[in-house]
PDB file of N, CA and C in Angstrom:
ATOM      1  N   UNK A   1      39.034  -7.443 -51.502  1.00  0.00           N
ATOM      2  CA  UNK A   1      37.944  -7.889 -50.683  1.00  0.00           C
ATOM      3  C   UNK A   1      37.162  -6.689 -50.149  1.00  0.00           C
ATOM      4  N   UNK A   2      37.644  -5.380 -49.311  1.00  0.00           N
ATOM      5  CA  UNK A   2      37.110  -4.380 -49.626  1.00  0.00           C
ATOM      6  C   UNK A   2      36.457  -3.641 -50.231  1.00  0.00           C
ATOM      7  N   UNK A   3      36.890  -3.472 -51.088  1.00  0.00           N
ATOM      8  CA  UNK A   3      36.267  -3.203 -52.364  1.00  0.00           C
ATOM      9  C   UNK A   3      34.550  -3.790 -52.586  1.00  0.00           C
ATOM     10  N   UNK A   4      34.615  -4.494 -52.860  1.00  0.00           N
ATOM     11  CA  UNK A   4      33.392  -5.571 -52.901  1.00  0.00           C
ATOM     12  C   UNK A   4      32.674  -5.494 -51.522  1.00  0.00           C
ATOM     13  N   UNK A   5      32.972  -5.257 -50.328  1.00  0.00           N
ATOM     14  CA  UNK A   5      32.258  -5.969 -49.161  1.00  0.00           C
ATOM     15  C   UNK A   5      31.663  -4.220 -48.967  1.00  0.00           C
ATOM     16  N   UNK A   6      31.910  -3.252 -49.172  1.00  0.00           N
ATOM     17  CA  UNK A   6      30.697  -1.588 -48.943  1.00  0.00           C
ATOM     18  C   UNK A   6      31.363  -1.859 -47.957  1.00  0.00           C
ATOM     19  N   UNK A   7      30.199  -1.351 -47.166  1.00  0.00           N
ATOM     20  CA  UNK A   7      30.049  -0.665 -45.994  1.00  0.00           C
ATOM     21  C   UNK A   7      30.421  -2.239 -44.587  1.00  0.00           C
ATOM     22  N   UNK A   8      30.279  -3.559 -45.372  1.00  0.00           N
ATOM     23  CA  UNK A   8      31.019  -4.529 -43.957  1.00  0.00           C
ATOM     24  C   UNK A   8      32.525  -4.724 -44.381  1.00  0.00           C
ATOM     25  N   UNK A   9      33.165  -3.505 -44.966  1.00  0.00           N
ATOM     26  CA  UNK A   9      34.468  -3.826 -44.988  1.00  0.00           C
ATOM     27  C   UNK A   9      35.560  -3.469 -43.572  1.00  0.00           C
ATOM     28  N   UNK A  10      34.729  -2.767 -43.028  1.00  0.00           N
ATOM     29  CA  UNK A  10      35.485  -2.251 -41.695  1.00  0.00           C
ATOM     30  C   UNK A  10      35.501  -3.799 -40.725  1.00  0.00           C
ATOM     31  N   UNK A  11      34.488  -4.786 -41.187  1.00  0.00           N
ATOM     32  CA  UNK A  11      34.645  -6.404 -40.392  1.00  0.00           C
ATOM     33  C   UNK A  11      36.437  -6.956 -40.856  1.00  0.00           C
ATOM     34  N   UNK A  12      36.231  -6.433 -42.022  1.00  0.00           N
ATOM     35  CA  UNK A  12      37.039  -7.395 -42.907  1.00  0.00           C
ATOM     36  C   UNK A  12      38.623  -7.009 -42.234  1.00  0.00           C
ATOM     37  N   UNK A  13      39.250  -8.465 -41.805  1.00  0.00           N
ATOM     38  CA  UNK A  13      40.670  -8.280 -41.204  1.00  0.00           C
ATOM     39  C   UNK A  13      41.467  -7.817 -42.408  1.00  0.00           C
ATOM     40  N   UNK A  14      42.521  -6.978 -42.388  1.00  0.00           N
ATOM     41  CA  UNK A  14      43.841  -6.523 -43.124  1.00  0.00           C
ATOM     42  C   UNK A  14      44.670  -7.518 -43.386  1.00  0.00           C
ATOM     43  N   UNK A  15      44.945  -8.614 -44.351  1.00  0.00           N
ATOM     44  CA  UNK A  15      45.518  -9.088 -44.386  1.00  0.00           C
ATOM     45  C   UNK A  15      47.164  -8.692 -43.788  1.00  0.00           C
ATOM     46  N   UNK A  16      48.252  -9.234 -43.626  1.00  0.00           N
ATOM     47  CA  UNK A  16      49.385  -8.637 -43.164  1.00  0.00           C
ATOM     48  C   UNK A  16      50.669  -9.538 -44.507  1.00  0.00           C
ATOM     49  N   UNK A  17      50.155 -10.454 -45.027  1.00  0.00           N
ATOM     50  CA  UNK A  17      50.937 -11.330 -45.849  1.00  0.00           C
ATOM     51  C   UNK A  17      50.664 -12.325 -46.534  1.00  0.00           C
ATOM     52  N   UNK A  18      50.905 -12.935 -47.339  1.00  0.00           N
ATOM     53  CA  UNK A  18      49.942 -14.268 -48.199  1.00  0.00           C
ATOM     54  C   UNK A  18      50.959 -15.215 -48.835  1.00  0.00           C
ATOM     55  N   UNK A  19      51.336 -16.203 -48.143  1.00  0.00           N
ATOM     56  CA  UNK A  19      52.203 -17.518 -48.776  1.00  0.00           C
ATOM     57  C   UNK A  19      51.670 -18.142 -49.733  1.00  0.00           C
ATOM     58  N   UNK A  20      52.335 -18.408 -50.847  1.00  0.00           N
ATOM     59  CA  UNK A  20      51.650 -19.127 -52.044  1.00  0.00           C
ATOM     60  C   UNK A  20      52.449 -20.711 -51.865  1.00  0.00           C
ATOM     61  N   UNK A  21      51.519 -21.258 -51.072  1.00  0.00           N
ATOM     62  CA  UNK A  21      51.711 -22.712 -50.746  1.00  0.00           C
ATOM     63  C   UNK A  21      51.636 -23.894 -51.998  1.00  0.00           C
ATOM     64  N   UNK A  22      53.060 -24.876 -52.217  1.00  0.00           N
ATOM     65  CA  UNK A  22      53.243 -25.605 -53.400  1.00  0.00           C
ATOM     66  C   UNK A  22      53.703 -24.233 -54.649  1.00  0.00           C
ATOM     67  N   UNK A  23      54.483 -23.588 -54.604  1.00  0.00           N
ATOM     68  CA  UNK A  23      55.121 -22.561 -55.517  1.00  0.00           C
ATOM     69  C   UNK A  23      56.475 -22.498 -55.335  1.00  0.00           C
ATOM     70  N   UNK A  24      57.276 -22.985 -55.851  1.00  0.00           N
ATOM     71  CA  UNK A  24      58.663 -22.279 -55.540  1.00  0.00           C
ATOM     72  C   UNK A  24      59.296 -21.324 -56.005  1.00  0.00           C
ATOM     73  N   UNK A  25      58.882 -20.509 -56.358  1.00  0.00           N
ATOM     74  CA  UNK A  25      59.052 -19.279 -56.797  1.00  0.00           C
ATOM     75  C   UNK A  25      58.028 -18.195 -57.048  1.00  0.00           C
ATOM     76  N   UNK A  26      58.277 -16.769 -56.663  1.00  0.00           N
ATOM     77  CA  UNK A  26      57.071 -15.926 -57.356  1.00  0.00           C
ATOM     78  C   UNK A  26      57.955 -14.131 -57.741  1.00  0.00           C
ATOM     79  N   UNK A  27      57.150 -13.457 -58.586  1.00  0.00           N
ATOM     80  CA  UNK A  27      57.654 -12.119 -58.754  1.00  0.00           C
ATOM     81  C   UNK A  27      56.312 -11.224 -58.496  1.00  0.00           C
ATOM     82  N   UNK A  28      57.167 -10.187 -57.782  1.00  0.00           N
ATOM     83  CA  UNK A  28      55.909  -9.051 -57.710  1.00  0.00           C
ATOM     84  C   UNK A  28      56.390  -8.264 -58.872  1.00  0.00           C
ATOM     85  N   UNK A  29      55.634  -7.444 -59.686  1.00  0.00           N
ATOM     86  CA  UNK A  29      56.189  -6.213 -60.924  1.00  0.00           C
ATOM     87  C   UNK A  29      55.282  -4.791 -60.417  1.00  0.00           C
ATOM     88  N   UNK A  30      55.967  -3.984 -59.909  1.00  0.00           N
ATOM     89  CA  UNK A  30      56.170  -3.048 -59.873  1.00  0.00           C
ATOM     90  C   UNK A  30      55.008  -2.439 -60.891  1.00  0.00           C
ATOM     91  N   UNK A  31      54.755  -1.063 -60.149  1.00  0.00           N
ATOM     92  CA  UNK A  31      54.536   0.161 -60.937  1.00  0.00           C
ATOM     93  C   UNK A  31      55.364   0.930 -61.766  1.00  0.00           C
ATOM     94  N   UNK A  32      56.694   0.767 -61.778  1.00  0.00           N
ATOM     95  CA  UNK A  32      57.144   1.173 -63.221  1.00  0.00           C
ATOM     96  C   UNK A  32      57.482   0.059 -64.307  1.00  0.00           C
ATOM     97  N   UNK A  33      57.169  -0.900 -63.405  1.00  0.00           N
ATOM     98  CA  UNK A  33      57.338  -2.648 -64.752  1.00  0.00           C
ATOM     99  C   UNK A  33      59.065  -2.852 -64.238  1.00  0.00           C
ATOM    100  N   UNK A  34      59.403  -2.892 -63.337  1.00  0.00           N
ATOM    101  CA  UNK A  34      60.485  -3.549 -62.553  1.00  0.00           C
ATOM    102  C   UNK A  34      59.865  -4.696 -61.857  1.00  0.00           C
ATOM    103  N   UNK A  35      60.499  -6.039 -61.929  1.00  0.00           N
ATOM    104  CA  UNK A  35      60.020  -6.882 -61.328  1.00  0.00           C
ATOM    105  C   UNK A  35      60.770  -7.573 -59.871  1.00  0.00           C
ATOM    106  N   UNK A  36      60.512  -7.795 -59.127  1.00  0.00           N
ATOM    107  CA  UNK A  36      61.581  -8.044 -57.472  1.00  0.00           C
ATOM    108  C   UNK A  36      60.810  -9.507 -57.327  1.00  0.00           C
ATOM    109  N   UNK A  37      62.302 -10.587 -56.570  1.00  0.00           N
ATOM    110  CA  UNK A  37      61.708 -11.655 -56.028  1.00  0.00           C
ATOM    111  C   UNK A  37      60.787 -11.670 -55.061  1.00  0.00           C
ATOM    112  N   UNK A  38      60.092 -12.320 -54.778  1.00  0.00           N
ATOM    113  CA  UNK A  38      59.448 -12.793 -53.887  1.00  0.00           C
ATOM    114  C   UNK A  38      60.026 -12.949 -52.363  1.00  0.00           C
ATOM    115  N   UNK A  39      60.019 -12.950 -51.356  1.00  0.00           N
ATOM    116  CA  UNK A  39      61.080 -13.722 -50.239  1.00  0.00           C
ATOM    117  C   UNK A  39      60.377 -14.891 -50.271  1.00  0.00           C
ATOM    118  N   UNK A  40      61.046 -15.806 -49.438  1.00  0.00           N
ATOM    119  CA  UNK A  40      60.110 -17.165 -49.331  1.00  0.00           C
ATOM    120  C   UNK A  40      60.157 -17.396 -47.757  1.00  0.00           C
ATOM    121  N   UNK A  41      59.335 -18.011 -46.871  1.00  0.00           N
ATOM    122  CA  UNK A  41      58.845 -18.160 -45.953  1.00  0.00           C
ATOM    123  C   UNK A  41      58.248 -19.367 -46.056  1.00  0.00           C
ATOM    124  N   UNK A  42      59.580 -20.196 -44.355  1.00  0.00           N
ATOM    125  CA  UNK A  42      58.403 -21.251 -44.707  1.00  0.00           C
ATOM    126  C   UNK A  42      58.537 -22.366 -45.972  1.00  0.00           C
ATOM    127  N   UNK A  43      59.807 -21.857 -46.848  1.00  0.00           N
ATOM    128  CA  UNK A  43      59.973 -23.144 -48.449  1.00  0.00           C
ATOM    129  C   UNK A  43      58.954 -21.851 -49.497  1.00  0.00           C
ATOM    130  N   UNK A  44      57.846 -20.978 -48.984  1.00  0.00           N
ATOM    131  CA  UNK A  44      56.841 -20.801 -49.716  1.00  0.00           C
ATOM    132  C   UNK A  44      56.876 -19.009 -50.071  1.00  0.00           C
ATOM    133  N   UNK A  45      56.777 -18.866 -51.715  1.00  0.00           N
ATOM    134  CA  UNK A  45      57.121 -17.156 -51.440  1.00  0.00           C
ATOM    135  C   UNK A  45      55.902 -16.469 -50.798  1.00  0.00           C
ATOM    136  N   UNK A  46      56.133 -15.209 -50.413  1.00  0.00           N
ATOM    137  CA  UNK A  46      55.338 -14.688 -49.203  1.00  0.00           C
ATOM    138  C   UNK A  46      55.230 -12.938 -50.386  1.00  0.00           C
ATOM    139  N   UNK A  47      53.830 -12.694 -49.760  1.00  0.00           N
ATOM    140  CA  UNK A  47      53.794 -10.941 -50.432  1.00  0.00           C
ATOM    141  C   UNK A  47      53.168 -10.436 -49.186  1.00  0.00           C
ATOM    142  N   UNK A  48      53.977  -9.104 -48.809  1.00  0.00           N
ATOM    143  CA  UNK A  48      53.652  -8.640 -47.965  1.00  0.00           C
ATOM    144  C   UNK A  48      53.233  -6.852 -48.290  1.00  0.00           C
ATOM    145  N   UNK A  49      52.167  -6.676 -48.060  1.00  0.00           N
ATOM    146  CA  UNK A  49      51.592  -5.235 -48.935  1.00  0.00           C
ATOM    147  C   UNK A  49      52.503  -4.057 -48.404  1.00  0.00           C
ATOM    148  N   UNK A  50      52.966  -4.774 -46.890  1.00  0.00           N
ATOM    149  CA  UNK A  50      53.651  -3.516 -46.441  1.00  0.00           C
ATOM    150  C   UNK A  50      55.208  -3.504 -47.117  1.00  0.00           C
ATOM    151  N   UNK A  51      55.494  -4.516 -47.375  1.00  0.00           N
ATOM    152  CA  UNK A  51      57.192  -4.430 -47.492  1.00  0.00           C
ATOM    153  C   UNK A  51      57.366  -3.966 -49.131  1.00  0.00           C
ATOM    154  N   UNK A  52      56.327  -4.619 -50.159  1.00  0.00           N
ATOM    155  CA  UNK A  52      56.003  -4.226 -51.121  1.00  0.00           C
ATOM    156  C   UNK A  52      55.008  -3.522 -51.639  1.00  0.00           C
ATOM    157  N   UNK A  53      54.777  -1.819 -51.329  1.00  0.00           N
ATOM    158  CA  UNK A  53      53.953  -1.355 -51.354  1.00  0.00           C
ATOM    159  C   UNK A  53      53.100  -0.513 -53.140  1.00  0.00           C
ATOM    160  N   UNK A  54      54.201  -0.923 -53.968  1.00  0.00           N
ATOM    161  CA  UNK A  54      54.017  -0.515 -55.093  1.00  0.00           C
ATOM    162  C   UNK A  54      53.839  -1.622 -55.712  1.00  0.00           C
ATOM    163  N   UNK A  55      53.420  -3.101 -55.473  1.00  0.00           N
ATOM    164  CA  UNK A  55      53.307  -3.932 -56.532  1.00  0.00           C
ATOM    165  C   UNK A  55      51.856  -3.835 -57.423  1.00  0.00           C
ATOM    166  N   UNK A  56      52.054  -4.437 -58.535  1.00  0.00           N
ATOM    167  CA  UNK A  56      50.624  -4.192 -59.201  1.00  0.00           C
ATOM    168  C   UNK A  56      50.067  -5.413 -59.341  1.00  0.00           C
ATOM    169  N   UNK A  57      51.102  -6.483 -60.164  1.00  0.00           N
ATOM    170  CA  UNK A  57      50.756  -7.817 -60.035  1.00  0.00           C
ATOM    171  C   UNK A  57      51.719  -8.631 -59.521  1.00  0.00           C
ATOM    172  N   UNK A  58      51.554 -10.165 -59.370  1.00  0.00           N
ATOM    173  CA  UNK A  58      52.350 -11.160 -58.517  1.00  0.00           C
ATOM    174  C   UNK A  58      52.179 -12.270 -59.475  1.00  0.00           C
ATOM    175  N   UNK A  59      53.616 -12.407 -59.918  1.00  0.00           N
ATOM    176  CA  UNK A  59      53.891 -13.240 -60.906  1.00  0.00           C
ATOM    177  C   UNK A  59      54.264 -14.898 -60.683  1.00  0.00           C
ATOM    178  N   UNK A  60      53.431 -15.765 -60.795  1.00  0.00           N
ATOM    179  CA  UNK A  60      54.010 -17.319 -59.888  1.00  0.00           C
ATOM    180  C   UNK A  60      54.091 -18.582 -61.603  1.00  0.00           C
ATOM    181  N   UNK A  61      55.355 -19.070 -60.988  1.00  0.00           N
ATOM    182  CA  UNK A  61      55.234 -20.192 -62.028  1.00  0.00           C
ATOM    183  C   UNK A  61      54.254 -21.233 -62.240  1.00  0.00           C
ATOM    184  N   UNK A  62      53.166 -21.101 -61.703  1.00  0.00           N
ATOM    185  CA  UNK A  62      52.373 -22.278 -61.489  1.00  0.00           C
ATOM    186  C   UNK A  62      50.787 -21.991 -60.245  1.00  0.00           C
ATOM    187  N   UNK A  63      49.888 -22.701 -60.420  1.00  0.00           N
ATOM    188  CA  UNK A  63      48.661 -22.499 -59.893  1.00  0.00           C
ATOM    189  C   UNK A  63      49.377 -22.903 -58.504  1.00  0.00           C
ATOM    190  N   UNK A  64      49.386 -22.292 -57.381  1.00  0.00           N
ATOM    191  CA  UNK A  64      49.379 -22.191 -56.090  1.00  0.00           C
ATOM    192  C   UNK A  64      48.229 -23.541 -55.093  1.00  0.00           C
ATOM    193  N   UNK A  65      49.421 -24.244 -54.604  1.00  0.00           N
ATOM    194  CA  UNK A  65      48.041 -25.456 -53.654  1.00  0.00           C
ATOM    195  C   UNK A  65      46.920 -25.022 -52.906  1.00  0.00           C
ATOM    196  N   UNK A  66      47.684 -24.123 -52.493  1.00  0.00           N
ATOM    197  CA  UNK A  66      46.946 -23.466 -51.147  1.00  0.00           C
ATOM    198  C   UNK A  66      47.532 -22.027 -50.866  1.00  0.00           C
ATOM    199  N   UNK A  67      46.653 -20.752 -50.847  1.00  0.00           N
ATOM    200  CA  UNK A  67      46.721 -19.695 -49.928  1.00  0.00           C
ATOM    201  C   UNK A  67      47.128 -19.773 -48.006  1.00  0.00           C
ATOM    202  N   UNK A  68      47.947 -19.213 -48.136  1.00  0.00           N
ATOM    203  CA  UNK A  68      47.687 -19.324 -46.185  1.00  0.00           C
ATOM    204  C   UNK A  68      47.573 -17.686 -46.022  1.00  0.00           C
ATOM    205  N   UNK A  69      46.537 -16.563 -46.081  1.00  0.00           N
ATOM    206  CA  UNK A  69      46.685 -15.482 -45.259  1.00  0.00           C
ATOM    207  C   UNK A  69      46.925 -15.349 -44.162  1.00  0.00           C
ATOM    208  N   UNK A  70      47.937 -14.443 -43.788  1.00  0.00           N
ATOM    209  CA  UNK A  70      48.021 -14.388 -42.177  1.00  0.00           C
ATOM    210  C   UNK A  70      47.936 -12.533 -41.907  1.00  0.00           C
TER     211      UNK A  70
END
């Protein structure tokens, strides 16, 4: 979102975490191509940039209902 928003990115809140609502399961994969569960929060897995700071992508079995950023 940064990225894209220039110079009104300093508006833009830091996300802190992102539940993938209707998923029961997800994988983050790593920068060396190691892949780690997800935790789940909530029934729902959760990515948190801080706890996983090397992920590249986020791997989910299925299209997600709903985002909840917090």
């Amino acid at each position: 979102m940064k990225k894209i928003a220039g110079l009104l990115a300093m508006a833009l809140p830091t996300p802190k975490a992102v539940l993938f609502i209707g998923v029961p399961s997800g994988e983050a994969e790593l920068a060396d191509g190691r892949r780690v569960a997800l935790p789940l929060v909530k029934g729902a897995p959760s990515y948190d940039p801080a706890a996983i700071p090397n992920a590249r992508r986020i791997h989910l079995p299925k299209v997600p209902a709903k985002l909840d950023i917090g």
